[in-house]
Protein backbone atom coordinates (compact mmCIF):
# COMPACT_ATOMS: atom_id res chain seq x y z
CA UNK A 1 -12.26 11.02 24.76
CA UNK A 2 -9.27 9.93 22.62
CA UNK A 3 -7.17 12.44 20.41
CA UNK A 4 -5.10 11.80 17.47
CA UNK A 5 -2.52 13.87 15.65
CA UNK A 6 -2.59 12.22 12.35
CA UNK A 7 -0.30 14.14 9.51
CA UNK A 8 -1.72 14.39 6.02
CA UNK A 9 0.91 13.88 3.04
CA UNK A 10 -1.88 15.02 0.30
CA UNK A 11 1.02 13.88 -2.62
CA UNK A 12 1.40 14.76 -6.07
CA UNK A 13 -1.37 14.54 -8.81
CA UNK A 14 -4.72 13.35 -7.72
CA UNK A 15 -3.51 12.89 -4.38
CA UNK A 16 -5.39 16.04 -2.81
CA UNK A 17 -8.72 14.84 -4.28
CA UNK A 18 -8.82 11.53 -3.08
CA UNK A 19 -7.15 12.92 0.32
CA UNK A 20 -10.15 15.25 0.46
CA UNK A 21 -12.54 11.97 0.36
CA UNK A 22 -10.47 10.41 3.17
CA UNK A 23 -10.56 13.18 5.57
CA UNK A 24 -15.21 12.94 4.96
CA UNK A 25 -14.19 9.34 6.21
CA UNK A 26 -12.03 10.43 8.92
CA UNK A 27 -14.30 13.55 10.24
CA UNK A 28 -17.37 10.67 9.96
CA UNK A 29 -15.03 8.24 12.19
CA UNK A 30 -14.84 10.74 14.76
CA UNK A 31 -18.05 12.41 15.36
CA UNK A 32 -19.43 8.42 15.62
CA UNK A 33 -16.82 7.26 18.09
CA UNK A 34 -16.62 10.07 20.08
CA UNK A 35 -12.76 10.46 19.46
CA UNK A 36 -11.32 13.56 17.76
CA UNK A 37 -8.72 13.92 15.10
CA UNK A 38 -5.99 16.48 14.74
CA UNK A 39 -5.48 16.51 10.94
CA UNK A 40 -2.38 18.49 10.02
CA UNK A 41 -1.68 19.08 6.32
CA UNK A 42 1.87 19.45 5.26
CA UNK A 43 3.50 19.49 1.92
CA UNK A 44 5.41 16.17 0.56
CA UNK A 45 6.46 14.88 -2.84
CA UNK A 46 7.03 17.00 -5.70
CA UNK A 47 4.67 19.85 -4.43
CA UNK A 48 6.92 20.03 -1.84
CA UNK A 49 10.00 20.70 -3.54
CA UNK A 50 8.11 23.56 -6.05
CA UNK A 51 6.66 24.86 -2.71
CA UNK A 52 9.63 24.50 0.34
CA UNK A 53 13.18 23.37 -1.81
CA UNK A 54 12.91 19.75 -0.81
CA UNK A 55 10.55 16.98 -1.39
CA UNK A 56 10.74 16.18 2.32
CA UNK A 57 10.67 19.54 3.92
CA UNK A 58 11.68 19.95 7.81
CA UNK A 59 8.41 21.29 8.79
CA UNK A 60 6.57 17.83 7.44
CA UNK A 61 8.98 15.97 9.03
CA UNK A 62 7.98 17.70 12.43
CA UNK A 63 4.74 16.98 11.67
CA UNK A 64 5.19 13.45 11.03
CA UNK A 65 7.28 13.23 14.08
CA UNK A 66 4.36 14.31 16.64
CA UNK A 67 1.36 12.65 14.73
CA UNK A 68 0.67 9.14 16.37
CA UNK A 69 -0.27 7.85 11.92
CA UNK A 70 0.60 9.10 8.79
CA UNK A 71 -1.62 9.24 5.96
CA UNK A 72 -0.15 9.75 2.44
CA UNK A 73 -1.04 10.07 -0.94
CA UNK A 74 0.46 9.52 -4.25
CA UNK A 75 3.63 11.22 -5.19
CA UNK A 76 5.62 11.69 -8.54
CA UNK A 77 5.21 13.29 -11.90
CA UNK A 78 5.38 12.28 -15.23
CA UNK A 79 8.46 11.86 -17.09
CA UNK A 80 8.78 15.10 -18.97
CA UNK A 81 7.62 17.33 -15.58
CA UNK A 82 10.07 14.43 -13.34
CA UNK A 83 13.48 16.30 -15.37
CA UNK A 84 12.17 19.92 -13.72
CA UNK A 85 13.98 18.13 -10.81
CA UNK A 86 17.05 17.21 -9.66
CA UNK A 87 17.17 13.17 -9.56
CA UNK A 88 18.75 12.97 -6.25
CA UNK A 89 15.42 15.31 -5.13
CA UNK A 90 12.66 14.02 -7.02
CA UNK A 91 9.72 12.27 -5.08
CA UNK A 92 10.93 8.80 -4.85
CA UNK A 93 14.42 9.20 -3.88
CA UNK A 94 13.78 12.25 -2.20
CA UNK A 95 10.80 11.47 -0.45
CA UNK A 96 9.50 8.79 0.06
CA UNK A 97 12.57 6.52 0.53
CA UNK A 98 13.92 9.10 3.13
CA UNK A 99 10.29 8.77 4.66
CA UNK A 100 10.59 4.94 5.50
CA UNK A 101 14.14 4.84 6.69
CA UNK A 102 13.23 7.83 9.05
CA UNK A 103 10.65 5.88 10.88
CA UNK A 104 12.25 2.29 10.32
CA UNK A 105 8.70 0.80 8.26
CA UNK A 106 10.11 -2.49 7.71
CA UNK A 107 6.61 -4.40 7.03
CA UNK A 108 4.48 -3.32 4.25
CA UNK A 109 0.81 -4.77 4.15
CA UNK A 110 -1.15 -4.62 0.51
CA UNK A 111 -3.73 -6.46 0.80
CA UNK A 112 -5.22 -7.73 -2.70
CA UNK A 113 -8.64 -8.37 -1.62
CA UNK A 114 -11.72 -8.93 -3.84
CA UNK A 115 -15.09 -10.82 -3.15
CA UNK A 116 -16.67 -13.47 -5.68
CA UNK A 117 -19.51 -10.53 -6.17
CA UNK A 118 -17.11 -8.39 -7.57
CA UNK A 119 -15.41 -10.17 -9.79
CA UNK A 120 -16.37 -8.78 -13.09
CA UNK A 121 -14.08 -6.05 -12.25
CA UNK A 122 -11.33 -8.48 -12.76
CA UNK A 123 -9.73 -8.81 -16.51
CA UNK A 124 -9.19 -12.86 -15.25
CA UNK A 125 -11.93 -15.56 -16.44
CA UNK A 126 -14.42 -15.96 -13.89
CA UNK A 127 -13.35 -20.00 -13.50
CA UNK A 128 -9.94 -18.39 -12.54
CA UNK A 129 -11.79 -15.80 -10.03
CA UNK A 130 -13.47 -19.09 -8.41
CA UNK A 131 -15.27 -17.93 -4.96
CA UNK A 132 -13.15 -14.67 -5.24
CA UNK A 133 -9.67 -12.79 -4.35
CA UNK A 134 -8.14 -12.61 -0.60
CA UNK A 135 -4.14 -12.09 -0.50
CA UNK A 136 -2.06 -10.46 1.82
CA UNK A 137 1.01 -9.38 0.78
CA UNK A 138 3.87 -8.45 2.88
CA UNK A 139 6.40 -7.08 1.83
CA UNK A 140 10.36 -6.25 3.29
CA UNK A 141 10.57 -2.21 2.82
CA UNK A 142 13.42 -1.28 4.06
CA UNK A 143 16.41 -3.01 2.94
CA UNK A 144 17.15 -4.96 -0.31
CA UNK A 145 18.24 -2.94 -4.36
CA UNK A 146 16.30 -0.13 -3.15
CA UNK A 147 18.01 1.18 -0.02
CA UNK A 148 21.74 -0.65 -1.32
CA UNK A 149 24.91 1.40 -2.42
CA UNK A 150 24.65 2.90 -5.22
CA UNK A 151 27.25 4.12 -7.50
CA UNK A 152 27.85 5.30 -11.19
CA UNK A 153 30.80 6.24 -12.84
CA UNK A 154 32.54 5.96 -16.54
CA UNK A 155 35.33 3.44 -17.35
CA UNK A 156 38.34 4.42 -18.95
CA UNK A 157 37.30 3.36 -22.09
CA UNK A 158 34.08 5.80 -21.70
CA UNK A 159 31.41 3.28 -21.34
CA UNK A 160 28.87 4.79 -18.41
CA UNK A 161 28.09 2.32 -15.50
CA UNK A 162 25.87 1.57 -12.76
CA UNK A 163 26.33 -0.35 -9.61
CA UNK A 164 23.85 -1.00 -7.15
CA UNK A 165 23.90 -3.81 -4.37
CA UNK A 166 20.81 -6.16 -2.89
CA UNK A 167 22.06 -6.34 0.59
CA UNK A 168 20.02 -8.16 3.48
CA UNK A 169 21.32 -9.21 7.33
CA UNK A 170 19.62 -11.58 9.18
CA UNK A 171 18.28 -9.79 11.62
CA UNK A 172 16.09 -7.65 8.68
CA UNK A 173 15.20 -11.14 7.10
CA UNK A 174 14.01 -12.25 10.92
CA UNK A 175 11.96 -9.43 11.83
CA UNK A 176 9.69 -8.89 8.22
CA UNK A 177 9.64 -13.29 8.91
CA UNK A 178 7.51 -13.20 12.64
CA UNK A 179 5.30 -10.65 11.13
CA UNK A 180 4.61 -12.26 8.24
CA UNK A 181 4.37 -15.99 10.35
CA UNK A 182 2.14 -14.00 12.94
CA UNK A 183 -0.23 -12.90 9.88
CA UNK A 184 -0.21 -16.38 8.27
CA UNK A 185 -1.57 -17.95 11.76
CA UNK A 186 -4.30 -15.56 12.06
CA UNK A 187 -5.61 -16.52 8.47
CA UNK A 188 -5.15 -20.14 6.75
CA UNK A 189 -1.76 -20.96 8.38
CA UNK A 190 -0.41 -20.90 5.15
CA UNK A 191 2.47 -18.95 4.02
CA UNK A 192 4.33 -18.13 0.40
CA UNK A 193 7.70 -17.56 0.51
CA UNK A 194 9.07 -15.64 -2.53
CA UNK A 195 12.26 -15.95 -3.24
CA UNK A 196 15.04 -16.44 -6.30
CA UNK A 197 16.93 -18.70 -4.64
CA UNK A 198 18.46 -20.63 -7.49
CA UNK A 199 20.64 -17.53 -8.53
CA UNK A 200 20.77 -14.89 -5.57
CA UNK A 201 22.62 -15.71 -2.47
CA UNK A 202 20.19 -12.95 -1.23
CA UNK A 203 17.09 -15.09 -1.58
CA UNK A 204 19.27 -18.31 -0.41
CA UNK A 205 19.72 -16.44 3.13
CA UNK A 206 16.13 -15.30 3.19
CA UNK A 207 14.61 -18.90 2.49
CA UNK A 208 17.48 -20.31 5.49
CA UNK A 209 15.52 -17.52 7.97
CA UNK A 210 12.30 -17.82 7.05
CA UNK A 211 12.65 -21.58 7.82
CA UNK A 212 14.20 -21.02 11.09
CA UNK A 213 11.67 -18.59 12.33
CA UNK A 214 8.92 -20.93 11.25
CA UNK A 215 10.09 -23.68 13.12
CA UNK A 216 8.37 -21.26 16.30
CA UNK A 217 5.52 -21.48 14.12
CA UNK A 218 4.43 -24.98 14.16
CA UNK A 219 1.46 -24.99 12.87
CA UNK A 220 2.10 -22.52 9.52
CA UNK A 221 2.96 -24.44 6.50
CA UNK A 222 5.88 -22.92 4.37
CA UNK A 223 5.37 -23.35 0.74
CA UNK A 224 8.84 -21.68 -1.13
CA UNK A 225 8.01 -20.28 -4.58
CA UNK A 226 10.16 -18.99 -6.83
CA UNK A 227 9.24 -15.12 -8.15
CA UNK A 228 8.88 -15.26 -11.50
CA UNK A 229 6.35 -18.77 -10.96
CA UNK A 230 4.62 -16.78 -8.52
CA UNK A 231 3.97 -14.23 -10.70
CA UNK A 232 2.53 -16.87 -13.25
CA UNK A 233 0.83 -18.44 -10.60
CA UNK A 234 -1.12 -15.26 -9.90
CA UNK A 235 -2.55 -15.06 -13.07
CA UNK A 236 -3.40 -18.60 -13.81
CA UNK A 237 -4.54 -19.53 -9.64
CA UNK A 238 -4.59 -16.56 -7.44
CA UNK A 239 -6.95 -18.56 -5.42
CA UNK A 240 -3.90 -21.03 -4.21
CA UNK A 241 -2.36 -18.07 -2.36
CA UNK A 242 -3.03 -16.29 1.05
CA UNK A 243 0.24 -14.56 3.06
CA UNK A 244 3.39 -14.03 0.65
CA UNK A 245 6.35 -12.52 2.22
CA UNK A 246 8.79 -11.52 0.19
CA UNK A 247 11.92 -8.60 -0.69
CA UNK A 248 11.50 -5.08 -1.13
CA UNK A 249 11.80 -5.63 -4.95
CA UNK A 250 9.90 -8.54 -5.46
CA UNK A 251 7.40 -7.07 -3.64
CA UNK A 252 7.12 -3.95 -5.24
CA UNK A 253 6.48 -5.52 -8.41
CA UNK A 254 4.03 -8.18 -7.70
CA UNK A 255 1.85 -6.17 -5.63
CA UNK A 256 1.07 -4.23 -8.48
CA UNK A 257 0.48 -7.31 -10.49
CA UNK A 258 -2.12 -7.89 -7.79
CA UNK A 259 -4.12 -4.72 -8.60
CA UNK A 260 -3.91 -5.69 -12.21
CA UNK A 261 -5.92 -8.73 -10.95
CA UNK A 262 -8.46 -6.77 -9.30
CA UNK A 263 -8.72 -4.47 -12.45
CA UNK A 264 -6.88 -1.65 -11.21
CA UNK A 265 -4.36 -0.16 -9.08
CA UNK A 266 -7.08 2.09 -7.17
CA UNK A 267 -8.17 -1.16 -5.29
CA UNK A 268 -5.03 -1.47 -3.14
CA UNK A 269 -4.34 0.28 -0.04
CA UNK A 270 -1.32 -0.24 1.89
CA UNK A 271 0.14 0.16 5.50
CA UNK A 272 3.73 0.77 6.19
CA UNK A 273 4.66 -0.22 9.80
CA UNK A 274 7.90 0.14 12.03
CA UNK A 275 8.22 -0.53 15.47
CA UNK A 276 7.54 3.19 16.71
CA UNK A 277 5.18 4.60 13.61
CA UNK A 278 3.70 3.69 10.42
CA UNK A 279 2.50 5.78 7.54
CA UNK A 280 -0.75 4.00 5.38
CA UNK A 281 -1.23 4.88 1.30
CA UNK A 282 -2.66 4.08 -2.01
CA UNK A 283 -0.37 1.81 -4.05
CA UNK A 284 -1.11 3.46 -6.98
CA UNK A 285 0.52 6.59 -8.62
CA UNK A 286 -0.32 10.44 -9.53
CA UNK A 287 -2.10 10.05 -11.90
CA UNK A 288 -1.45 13.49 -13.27
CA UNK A 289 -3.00 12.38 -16.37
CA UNK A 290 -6.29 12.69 -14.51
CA UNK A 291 -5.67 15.06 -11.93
CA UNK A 292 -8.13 17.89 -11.14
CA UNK A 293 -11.25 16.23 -13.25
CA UNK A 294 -12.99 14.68 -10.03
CA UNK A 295 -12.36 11.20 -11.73
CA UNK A 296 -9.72 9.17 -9.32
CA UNK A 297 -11.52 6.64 -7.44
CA UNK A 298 -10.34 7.21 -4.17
CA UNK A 299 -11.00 3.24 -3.25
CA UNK A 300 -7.22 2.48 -1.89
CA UNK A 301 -7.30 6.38 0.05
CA UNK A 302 -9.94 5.50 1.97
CA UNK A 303 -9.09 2.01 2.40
CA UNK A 304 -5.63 3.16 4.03
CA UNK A 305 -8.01 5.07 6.57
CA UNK A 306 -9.76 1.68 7.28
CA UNK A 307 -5.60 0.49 7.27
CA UNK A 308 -5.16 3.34 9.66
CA UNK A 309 -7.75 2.49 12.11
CA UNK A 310 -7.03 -1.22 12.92
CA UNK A 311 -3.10 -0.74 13.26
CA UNK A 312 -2.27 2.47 14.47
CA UNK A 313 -5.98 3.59 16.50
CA UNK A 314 -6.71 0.29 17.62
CA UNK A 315 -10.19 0.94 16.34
CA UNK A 316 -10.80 -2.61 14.61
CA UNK A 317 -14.25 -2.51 14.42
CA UNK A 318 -14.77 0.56 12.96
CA UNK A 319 -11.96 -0.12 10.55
CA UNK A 320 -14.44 -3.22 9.32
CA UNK A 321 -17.20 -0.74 8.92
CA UNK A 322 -15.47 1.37 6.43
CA UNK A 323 -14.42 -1.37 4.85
CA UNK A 324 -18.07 -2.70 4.16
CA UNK A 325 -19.02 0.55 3.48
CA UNK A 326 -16.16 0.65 0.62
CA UNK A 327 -17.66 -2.54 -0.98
CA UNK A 328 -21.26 -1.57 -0.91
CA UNK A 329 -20.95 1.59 -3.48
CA UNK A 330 -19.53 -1.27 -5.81
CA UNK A 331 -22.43 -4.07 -4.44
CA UNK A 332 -24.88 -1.23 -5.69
CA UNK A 333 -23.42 -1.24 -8.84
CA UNK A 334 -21.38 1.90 -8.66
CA UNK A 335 -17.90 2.71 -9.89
CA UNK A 336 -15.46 5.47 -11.06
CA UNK A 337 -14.27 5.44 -14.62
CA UNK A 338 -11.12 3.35 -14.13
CA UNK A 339 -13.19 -0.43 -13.74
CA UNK A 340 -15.41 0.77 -16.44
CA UNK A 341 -15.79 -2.07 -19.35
CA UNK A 342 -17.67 -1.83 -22.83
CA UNK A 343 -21.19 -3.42 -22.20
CA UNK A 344 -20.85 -3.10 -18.04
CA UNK A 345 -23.73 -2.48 -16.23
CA UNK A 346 -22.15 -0.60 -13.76
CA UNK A 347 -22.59 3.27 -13.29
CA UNK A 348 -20.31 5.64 -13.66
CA UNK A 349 -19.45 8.01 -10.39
CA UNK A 350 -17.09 10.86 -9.95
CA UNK A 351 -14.40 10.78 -7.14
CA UNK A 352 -16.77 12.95 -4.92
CA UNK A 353 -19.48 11.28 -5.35
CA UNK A 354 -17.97 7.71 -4.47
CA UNK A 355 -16.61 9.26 -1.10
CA UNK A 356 -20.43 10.78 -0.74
CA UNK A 357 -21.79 7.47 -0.81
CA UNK A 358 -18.61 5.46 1.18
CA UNK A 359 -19.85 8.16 3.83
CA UNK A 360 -24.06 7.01 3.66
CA UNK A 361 -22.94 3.53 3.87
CA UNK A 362 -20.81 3.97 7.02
CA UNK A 363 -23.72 6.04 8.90
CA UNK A 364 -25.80 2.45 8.37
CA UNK A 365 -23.32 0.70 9.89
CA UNK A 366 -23.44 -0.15 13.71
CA UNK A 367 -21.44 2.34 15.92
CA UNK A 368 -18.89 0.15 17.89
CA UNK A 369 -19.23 -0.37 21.32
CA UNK A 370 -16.96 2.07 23.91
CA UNK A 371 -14.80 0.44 25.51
C-alpha cells in the first residue's frame, strides 16, 4: 500500500472551507485506491503571522519539507486588515514568494479549461465560446519583476522612488521552454509564445530561447504573440489558443483573464512544479468578503487535488475521475453563487454541498486498476 505525507496550507479567508472540501476528496481517493494519506495541517499566510510571528513559520516549512505534495489555499487580506502587517511580512512577500524559491517551482500549470456544455457560465457570446474552452497556461514562476532587486529610496530633491529589475538567464528561459514544448507535443503541437519583444530586451532573449529549444521539437509549431494582442485575442478567439508559455508577470495577469473567461476565478486550479517538489492551489484569492458563509465554490481546491494526483502521486486515472466528477455537479445544473446570472436556470449550492456531491459523483466513477 502506498503512503503520502501531503502538507495542508489551509490559507487566509475562505481557504479552510474549501480546504475542508478537498480533504472529503482526498479521504475518498484513498479508501478507493487502497493508498493512505498523511494530511498534516500547518499554518501559512496571514493566519500564520497572527498565530506563529511569520507568515512562513519554521514548523510549516518542516512540514513542507517531509510531505512528498503540497496543497495550499488562498492567502492575503484585504487592504485595510493587509496594513495590520508589516509589508516585508505580509502573505505575498512573506509567504508565498519565499514558498516557491524554497522549493525551486519554476513551471506553473493553470489550466483554463471549459467544455461547450458549460458555456453559459462564460460572460463571452456563445459564437466566441464555439465547441468550448481548453488552454494550458504555463507560466515562468520563479524569476522575472517579481523575484528582481528591489529598491526604494528618496532623491535629493525629496521625490520617493522605486526600482525594481525584470531579470532572466538563459538557463531559466531554457528550462520553463522543454516543459512547455513537452506539453505542446502531448496536445495540438501548437505553442504561444508571449512575449513584448518590441520594447524589452527581456522578452527579446526569451523569444531567441524558446526558438532554440524548439528546434528539438520538430514537430511543435511556434506562433510568437505579443502580450497585450494576446490578451485581446483571448477575448475575441480563445478558441485559436492551446499551450502559452510565457514570464512570471505576463503570466500572472493573463491567467486571471482566463478565469474571467470561464466566469470566475473559482474555475482555475493550478500546479506549481520544481524539480524536487511542487505545491498545487486555487488561483483565486481570500475572499474574506465571503469567508465563513459556506458560499466559496471550492471548484479550483479540488481541482488542485485532481492537479495533485497526476503530477506528484502518479495517480492519472484517478486524477481524471475527479475531474469528471467536478464537471458533473455543473452538467446537473448545479452551482455556487459566484456563476449565478439573472434568469439562469442553474441552482444554487453552498460550498458543502458542492464538495457533497463532487464526492457522489466520484463513488460512480470506475476505481482504477492496481498496478
Amino acid at each position: 500500500m502506498s503512503h503520502y505525507k501531503i502538507a495542508l496550507l489551509d490559507g487566509d479567508g475562505i481557504g479552510p472551507e474549501i480546504m475542508r472540501e478537498a480533504v472529503k476528496v482526498l479521504n475518498l481517493v484513498a479508501e478507493r485506491n487502497q493508498v493512505t494519506f498523511d494530511l498534516q495541517h500547518t499554518p501559512f499566510g496571514a493566519s500564520a503571522y497572527f498565530e506563529c510571528g511569520h507568515p512562513f513559520p519554521e514548523q510549516t516549512q518542516k512540514v513542507c519539507d517531509e510531505a512528498d505534495a503540497i496543497l495550499k489555499g488562498p492567502i492575503g487580506l484585504n487592504h485595510e486588515d493587509s496594513k495590520k502587517i508589516p509589508v516585508d511580512l505580509q502573505p505575498e512577500r512573506g509567504a508565498l514568494l519565499p514558498l516557491r524559491r524554497r522549493y525551486n517551482t519554476y513551471a506553473n500549470f493553470r489550466p483554463v479549461f471549459l467544455p461547450q456544455g458549460l458555456a453559459h457560465f462564460s460572460p463571452l457570446k456563445k459564437e466566441i465560446i464555439g465547441d468550448g474552452v481548453d488552454i494550458m497556461i504555463i507560466r515562468e514562476l520563479v524569476g522575472g519583476l517579481y523575484f528582481g532587486e528591489k529598491e526604494t529610496g528618496t532623491t535629493e530633491d525629496g521625490v520617493r522612488y522605486v526600482r525594481e529589475t525584470l531579470e532572466y538567464d538563459e538557463e531559466q528561459i531554457r528550462r520553463i521552454a522543454k516543459v512547455a514544448f513537452d506539453t505542446a507535443s502531448k496536445r495540438k503541437k501548437v505553442l504561444h509564445n508571449i512575449h513584448k519583444s518590441n520594447v524589452l530586451k527581456s522578452s527579446v532573449l526569451w523569444n531567441e530561447v524558446i526558438e532554440e529549444v524548439g528546434k528539438d521539437y520538430p514537430d511543435v509549431k511556434i506562433e510568437h504573440i505579443l502580450v497585450d494582442a494576446a490578451a485581446t485575442y483571448l477575448c475575441l478567439n480563445p478558441g485559436r489558443f492551446d499551450v502559452m508559455v510565457m514570464e512570471n508577470m505576463f503570466g500572472d495577469i493573463l491567467s486571471d483573464q482566463g478565469g474571467g473567461i470561464l466566469g470566475s476565478l473559482g474555475l482555475m486550479p493550478s500546479a506549481c512544479i520544481g524539480d524536487d517538489k511542487a505545491y498545487y492551489e486555487p488561483s483565486h484569492g481570500s475572499a474574506p468578503d465571503i469567508a465563513g458563509k459556506n458560499v466559496a465554490n471550492p471548484y479550483s481546491m479540488i481541482g488542485s487535488v485532481a492537479m495533485m494526483l497526476e503530477f506528484s502521486l502518479g495517480m492519472e486515472e484517478e486524477a481524471r475521475n475527479v475531474w469528471h466528477a467536478m464537471q458533473s455537479v455543473f452538467a446537473d445544473g448545479y452551482s455556487t453563487p459566484d456563476l449565478s446570472k439573472p434568469g439562469s436556470d442553474v441552482k444554487m449550492i453552498d460550498t458543502e454541498a458542492f464538495g457533497d456531491r463532487v464526492i457522489a459523483a466520484l463513488k460512480k466513477q470506475p476505481v482504477p486498476a492496481r498496478a
